[in-house]
PDB file of N, CA and C in Angstrom:
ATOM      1  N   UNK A   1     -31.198 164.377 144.394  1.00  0.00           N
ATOM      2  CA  UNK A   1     -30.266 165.381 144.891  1.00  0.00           C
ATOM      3  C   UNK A   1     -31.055 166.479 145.618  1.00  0.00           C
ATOM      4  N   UNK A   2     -30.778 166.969 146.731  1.00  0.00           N
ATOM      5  CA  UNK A   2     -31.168 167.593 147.564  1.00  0.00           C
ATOM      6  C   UNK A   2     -31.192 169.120 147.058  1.00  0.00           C
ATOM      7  N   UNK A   3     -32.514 170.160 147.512  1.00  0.00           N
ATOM      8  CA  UNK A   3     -32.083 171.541 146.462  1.00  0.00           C
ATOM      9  C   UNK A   3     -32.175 172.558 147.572  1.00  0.00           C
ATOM     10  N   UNK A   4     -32.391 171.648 148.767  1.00  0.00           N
ATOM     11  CA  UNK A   4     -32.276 173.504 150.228  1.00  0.00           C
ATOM     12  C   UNK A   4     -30.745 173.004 150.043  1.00  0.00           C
ATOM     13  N   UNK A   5     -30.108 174.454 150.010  1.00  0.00           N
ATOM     14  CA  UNK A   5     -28.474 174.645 150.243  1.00  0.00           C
ATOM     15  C   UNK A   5     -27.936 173.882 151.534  1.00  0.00           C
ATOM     16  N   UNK A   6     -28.544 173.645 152.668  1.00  0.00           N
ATOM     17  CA  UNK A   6     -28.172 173.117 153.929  1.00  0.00           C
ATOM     18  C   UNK A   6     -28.171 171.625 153.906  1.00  0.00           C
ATOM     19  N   UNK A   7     -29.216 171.057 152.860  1.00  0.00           N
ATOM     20  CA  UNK A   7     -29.338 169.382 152.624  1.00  0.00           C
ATOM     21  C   UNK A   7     -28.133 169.460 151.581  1.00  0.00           C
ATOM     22  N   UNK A   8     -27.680 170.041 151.235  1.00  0.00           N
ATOM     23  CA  UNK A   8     -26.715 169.585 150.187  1.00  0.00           C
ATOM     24  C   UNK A   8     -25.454 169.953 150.672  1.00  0.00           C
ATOM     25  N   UNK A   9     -25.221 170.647 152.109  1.00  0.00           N
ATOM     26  CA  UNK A   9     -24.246 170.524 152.716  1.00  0.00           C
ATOM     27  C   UNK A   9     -24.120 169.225 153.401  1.00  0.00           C
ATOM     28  N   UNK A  10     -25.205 168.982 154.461  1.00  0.00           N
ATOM     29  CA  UNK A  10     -25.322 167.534 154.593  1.00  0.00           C
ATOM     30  C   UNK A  10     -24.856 166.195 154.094  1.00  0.00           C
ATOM     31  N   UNK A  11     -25.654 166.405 152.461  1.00  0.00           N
ATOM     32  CA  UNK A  11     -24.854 165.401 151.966  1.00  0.00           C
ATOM     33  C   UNK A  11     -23.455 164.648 152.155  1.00  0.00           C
ATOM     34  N   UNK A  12     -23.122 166.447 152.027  1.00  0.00           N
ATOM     35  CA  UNK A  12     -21.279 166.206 151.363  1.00  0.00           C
ATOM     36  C   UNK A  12     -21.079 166.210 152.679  1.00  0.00           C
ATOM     37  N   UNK A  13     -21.016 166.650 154.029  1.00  0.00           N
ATOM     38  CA  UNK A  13     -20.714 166.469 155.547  1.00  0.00           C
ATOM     39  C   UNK A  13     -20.580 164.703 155.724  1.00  0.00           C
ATOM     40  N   UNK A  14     -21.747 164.201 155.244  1.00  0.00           N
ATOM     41  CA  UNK A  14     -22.119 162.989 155.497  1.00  0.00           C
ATOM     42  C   UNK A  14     -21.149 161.853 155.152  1.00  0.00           C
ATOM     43  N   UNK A  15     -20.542 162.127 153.739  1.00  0.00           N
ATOM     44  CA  UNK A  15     -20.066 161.839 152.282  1.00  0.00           C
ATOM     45  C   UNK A  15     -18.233 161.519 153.193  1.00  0.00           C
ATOM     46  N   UNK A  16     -17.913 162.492 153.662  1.00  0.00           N
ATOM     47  CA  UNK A  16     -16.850 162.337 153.728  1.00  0.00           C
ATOM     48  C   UNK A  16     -16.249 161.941 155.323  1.00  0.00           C
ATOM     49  N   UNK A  17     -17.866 162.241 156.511  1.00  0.00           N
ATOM     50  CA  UNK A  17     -17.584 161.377 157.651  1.00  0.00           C
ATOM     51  C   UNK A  17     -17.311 159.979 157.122  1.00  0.00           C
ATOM     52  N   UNK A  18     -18.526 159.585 156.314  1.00  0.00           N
ATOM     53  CA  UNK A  18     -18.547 158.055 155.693  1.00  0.00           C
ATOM     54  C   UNK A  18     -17.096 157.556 155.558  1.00  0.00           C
ATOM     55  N   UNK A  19     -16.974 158.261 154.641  1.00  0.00           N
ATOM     56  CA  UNK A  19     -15.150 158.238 154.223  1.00  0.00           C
ATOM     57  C   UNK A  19     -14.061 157.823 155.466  1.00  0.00           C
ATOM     58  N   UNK A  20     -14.238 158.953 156.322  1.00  0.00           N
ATOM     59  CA  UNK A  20     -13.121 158.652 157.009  1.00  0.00           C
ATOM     60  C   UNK A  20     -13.560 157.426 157.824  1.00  0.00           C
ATOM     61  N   UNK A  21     -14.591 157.725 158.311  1.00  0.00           N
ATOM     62  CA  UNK A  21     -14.843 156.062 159.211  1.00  0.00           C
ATOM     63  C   UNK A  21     -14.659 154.655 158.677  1.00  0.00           C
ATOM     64  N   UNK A  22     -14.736 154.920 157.430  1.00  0.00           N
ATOM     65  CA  UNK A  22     -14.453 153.383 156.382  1.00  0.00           C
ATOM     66  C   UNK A  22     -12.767 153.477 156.948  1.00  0.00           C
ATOM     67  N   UNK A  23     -12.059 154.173 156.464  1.00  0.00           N
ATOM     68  CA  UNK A  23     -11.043 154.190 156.410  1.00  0.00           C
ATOM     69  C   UNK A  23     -10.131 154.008 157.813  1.00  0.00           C
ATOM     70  N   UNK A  24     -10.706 154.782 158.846  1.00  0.00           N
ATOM     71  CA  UNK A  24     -10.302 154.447 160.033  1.00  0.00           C
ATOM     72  C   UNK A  24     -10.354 152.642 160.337  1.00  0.00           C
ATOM     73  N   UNK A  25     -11.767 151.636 160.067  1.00  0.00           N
ATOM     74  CA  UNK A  25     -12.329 150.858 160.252  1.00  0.00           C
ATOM     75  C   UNK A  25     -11.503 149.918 159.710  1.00  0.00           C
ATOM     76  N   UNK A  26     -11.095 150.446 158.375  1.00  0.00           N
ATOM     77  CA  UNK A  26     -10.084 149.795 158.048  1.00  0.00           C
ATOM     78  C   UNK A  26      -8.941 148.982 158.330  1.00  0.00           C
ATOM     79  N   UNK A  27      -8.054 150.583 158.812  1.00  0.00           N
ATOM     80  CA  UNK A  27      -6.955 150.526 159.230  1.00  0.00           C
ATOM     81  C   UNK A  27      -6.970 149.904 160.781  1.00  0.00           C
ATOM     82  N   UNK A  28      -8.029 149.752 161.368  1.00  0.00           N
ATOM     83  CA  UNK A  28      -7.912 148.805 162.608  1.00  0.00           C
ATOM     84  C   UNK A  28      -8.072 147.218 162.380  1.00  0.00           C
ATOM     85  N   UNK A  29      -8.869 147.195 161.663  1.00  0.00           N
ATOM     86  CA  UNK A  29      -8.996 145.987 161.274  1.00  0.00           C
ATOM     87  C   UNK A  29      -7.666 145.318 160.963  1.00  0.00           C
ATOM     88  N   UNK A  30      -6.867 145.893 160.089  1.00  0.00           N
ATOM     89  CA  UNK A  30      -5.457 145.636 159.592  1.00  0.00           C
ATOM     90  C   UNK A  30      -4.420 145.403 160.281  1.00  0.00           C
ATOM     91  N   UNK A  31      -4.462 146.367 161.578  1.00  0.00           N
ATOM     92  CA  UNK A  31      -3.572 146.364 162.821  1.00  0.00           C
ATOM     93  C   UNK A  31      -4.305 145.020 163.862  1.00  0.00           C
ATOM     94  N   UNK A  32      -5.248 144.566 163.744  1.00  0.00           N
ATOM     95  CA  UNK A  32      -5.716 143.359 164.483  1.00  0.00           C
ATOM     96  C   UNK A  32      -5.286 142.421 163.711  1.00  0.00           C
ATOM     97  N   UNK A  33      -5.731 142.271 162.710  1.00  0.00           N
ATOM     98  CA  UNK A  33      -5.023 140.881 161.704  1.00  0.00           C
ATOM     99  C   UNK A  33      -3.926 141.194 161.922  1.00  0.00           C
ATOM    100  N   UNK A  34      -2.572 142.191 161.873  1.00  0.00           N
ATOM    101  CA  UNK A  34      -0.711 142.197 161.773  1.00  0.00           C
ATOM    102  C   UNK A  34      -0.784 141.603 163.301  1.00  0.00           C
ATOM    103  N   UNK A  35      -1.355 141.613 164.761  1.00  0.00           N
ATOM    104  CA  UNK A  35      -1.622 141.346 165.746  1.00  0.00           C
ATOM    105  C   UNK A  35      -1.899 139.832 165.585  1.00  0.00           C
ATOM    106  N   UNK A  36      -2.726 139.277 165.200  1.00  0.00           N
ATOM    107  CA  UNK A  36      -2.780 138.210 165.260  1.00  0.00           C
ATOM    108  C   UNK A  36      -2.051 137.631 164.421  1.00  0.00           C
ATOM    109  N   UNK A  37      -1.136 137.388 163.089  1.00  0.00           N
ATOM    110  CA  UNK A  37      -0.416 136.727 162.440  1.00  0.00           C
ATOM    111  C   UNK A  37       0.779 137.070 163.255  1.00  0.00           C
ATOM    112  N   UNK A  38       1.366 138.413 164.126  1.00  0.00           N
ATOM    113  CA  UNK A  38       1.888 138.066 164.595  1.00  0.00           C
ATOM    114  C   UNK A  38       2.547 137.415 165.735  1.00  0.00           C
ATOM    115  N   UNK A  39       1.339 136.882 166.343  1.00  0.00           N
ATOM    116  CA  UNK A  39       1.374 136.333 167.690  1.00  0.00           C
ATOM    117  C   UNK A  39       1.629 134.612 167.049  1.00  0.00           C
ATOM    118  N   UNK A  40       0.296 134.167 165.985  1.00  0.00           N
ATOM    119  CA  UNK A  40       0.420 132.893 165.197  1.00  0.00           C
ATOM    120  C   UNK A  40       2.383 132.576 164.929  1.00  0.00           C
ATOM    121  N   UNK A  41       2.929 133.570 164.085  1.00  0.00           N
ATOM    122  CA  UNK A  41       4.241 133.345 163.886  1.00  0.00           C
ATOM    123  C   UNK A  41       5.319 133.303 164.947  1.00  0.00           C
ATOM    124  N   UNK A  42       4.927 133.611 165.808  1.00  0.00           N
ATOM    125  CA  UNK A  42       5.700 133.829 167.008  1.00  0.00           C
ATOM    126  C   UNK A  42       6.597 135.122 166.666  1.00  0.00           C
ATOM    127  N   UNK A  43       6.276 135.969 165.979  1.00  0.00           N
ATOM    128  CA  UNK A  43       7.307 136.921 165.680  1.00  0.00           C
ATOM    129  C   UNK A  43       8.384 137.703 167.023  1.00  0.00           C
ATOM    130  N   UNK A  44       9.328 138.017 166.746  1.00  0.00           N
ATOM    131  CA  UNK A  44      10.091 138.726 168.036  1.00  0.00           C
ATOM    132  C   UNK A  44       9.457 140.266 168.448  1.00  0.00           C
ATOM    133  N   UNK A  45       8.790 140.887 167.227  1.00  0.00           N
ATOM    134  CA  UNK A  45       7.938 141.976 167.531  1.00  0.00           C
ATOM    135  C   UNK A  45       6.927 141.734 167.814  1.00  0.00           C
ATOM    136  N   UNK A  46       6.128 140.465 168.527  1.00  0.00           N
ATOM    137  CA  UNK A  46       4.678 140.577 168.636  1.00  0.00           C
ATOM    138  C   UNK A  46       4.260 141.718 169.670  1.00  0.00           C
ATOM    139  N   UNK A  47       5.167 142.055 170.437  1.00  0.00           N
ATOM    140  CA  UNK A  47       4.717 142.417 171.734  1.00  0.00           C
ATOM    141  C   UNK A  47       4.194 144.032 171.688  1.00  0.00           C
ATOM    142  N   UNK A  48       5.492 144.547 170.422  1.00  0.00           N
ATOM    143  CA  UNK A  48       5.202 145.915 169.903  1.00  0.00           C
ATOM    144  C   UNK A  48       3.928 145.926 169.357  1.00  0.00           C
ATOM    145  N   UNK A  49       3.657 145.480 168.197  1.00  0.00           N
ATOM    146  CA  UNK A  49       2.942 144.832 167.143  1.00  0.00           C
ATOM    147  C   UNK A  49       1.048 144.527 167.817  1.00  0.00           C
ATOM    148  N   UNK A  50       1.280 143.795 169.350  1.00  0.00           N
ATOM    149  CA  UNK A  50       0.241 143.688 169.838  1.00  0.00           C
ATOM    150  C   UNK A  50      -0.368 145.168 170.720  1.00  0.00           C
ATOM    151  N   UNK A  51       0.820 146.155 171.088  1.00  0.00           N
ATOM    152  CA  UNK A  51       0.540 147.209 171.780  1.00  0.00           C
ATOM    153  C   UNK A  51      -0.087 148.478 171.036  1.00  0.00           C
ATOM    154  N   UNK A  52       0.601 147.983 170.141  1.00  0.00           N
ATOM    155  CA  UNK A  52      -0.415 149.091 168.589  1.00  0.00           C
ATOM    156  C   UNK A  52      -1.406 148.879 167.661  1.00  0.00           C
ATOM    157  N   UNK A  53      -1.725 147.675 168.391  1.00  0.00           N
ATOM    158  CA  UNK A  53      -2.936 147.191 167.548  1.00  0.00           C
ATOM    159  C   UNK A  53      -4.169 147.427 168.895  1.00  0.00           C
ATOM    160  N   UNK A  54      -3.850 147.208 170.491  1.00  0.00           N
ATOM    161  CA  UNK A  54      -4.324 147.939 171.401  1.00  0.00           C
ATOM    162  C   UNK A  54      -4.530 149.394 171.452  1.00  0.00           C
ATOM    163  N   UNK A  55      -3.736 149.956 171.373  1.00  0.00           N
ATOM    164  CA  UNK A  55      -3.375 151.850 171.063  1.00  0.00           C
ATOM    165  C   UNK A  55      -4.217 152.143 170.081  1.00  0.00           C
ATOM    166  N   UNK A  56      -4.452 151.205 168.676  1.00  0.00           N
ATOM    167  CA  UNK A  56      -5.813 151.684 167.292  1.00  0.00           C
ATOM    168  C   UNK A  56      -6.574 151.588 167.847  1.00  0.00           C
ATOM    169  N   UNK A  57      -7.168 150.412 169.144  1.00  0.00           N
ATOM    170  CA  UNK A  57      -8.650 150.188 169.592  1.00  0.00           C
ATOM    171  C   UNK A  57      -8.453 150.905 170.373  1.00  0.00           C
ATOM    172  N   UNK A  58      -7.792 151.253 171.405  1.00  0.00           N
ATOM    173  CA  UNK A  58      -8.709 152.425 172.467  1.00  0.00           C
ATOM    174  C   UNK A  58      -8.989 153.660 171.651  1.00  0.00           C
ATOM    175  N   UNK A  59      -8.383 154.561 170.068  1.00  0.00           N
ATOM    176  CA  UNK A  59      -8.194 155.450 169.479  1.00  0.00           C
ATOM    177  C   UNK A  59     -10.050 155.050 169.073  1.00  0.00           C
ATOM    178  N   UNK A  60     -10.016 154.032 168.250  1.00  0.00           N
ATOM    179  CA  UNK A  60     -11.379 153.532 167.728  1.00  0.00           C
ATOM    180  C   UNK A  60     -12.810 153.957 168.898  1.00  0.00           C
ATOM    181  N   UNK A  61     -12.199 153.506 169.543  1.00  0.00           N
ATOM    182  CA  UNK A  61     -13.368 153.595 171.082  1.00  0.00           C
ATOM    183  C   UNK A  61     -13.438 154.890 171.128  1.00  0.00           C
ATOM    184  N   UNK A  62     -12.450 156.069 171.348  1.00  0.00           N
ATOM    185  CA  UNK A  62     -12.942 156.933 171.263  1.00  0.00           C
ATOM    186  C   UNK A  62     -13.051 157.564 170.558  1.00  0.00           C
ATOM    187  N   UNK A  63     -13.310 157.379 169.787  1.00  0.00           N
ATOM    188  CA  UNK A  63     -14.042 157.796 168.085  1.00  0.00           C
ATOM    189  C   UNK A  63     -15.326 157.671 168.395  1.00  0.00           C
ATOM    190  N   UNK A  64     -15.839 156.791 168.919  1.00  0.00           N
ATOM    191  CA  UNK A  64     -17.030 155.947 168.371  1.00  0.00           C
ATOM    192  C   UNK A  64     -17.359 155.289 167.352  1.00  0.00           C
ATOM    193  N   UNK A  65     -15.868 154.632 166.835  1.00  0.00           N
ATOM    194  CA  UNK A  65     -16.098 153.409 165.751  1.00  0.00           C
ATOM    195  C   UNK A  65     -16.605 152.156 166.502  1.00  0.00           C
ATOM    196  N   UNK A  66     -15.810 152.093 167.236  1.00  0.00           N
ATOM    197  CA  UNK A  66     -16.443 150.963 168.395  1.00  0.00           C
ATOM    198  C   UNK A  66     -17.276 151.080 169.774  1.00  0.00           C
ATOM    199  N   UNK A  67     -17.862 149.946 170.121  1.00  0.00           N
ATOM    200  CA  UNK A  67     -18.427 150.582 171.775  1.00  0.00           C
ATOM    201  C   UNK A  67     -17.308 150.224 172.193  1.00  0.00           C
ATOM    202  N   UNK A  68     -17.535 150.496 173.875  1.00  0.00           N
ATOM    203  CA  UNK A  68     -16.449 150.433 174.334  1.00  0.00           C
ATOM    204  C   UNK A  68     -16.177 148.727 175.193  1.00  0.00           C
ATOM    205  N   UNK A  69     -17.525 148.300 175.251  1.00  0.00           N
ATOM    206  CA  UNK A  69     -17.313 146.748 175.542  1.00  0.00           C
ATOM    207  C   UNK A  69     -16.930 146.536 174.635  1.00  0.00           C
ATOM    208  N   UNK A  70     -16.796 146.673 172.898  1.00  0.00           N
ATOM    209  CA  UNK A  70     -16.637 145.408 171.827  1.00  0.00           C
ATOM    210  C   UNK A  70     -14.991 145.891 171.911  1.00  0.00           C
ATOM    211  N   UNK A  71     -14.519 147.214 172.419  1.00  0.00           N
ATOM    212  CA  UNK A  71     -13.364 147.818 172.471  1.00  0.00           C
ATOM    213  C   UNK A  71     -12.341 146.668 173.459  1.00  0.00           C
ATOM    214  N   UNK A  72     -13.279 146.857 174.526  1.00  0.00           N
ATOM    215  CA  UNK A  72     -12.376 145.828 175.758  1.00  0.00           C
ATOM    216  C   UNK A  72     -12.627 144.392 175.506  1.00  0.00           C
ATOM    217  N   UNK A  73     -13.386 144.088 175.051  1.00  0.00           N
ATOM    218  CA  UNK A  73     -13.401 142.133 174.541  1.00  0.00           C
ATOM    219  C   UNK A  73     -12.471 142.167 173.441  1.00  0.00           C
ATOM    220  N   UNK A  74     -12.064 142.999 172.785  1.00  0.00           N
ATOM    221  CA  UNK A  74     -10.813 143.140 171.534  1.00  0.00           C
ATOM    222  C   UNK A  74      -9.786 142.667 172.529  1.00  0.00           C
ATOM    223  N   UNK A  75      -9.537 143.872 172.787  1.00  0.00           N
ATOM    224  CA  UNK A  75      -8.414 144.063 173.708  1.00  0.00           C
ATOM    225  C   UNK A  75      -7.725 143.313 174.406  1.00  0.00           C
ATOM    226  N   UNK A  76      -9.010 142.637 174.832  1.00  0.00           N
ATOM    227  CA  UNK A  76      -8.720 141.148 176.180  1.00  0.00           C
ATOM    228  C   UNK A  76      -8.555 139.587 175.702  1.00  0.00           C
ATOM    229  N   UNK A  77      -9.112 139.636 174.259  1.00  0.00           N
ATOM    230  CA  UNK A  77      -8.739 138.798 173.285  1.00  0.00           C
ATOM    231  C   UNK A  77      -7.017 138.871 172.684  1.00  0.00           C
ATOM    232  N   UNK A  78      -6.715 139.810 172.519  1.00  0.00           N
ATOM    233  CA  UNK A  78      -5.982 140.121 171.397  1.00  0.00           C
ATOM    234  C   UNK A  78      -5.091 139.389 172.899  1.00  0.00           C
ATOM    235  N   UNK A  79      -4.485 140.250 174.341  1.00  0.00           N
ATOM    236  CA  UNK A  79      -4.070 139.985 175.363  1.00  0.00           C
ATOM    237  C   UNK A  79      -3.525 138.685 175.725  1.00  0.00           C
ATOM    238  N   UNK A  80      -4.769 137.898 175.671  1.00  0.00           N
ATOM    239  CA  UNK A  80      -4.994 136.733 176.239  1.00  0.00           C
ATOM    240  C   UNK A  80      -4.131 135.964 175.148  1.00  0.00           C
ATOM    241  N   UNK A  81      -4.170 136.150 173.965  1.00  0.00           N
ATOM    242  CA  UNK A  81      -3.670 135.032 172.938  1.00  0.00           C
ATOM    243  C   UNK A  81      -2.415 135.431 172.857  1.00  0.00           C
ATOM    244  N   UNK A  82      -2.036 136.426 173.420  1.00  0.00           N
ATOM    245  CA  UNK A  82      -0.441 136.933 173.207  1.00  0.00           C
ATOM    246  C   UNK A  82      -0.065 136.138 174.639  1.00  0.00           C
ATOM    247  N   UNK A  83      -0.531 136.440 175.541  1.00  0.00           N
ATOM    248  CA  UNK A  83      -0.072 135.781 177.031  1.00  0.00           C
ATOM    249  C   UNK A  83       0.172 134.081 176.788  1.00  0.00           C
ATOM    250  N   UNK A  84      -1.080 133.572 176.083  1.00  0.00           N
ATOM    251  CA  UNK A  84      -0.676 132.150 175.890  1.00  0.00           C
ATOM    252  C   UNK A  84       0.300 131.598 175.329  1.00  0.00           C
ATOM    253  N   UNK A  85       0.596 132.328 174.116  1.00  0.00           N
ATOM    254  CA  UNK A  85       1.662 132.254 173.238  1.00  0.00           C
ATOM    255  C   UNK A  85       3.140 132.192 173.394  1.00  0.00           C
TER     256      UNK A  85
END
């Protein structure tokens, strides 16, 4: 455990970026899988369903959870399998 007052702000700064980025990372991840099961099912909402799972990744990108190529190969994936579908 850290004993200058400023490393032990750090910590906890650190502690709870960690946090939210898990959690953000998460919740995209989640909106790509509802994206892809719902393109697989043919659901009548895929189209919504695929536009908000686009809308989490450009949000992600500019975060800097993602780069912004792994942002647009998502994107153009997720796209492409909805177009085929």
């Amino acid at each position: 455990m850290p004993q200058i007052k400023s490393a032990k702000k750090r910590v906890k700064v650190a502690a709870k970026k960690a946090a939210n980025n898990k959690a953000a990372n998460s919740a995209l991840k989640t909106a790509i899988k509802k994206a892809y099961a719902a393109i697989d099912e043919n659901a009548q909402d895929k189209d919504a369903v695929v536009k908000a799972a686009v809308i989490k990744i450009d949000k992600a990108a500019a975060k800097n959870l993602l780069h912004k190529n792994t942002a647009a190969r998502k994107k153009s994936n997720l796209v492409t399998k909805l177009n085929k579908a």
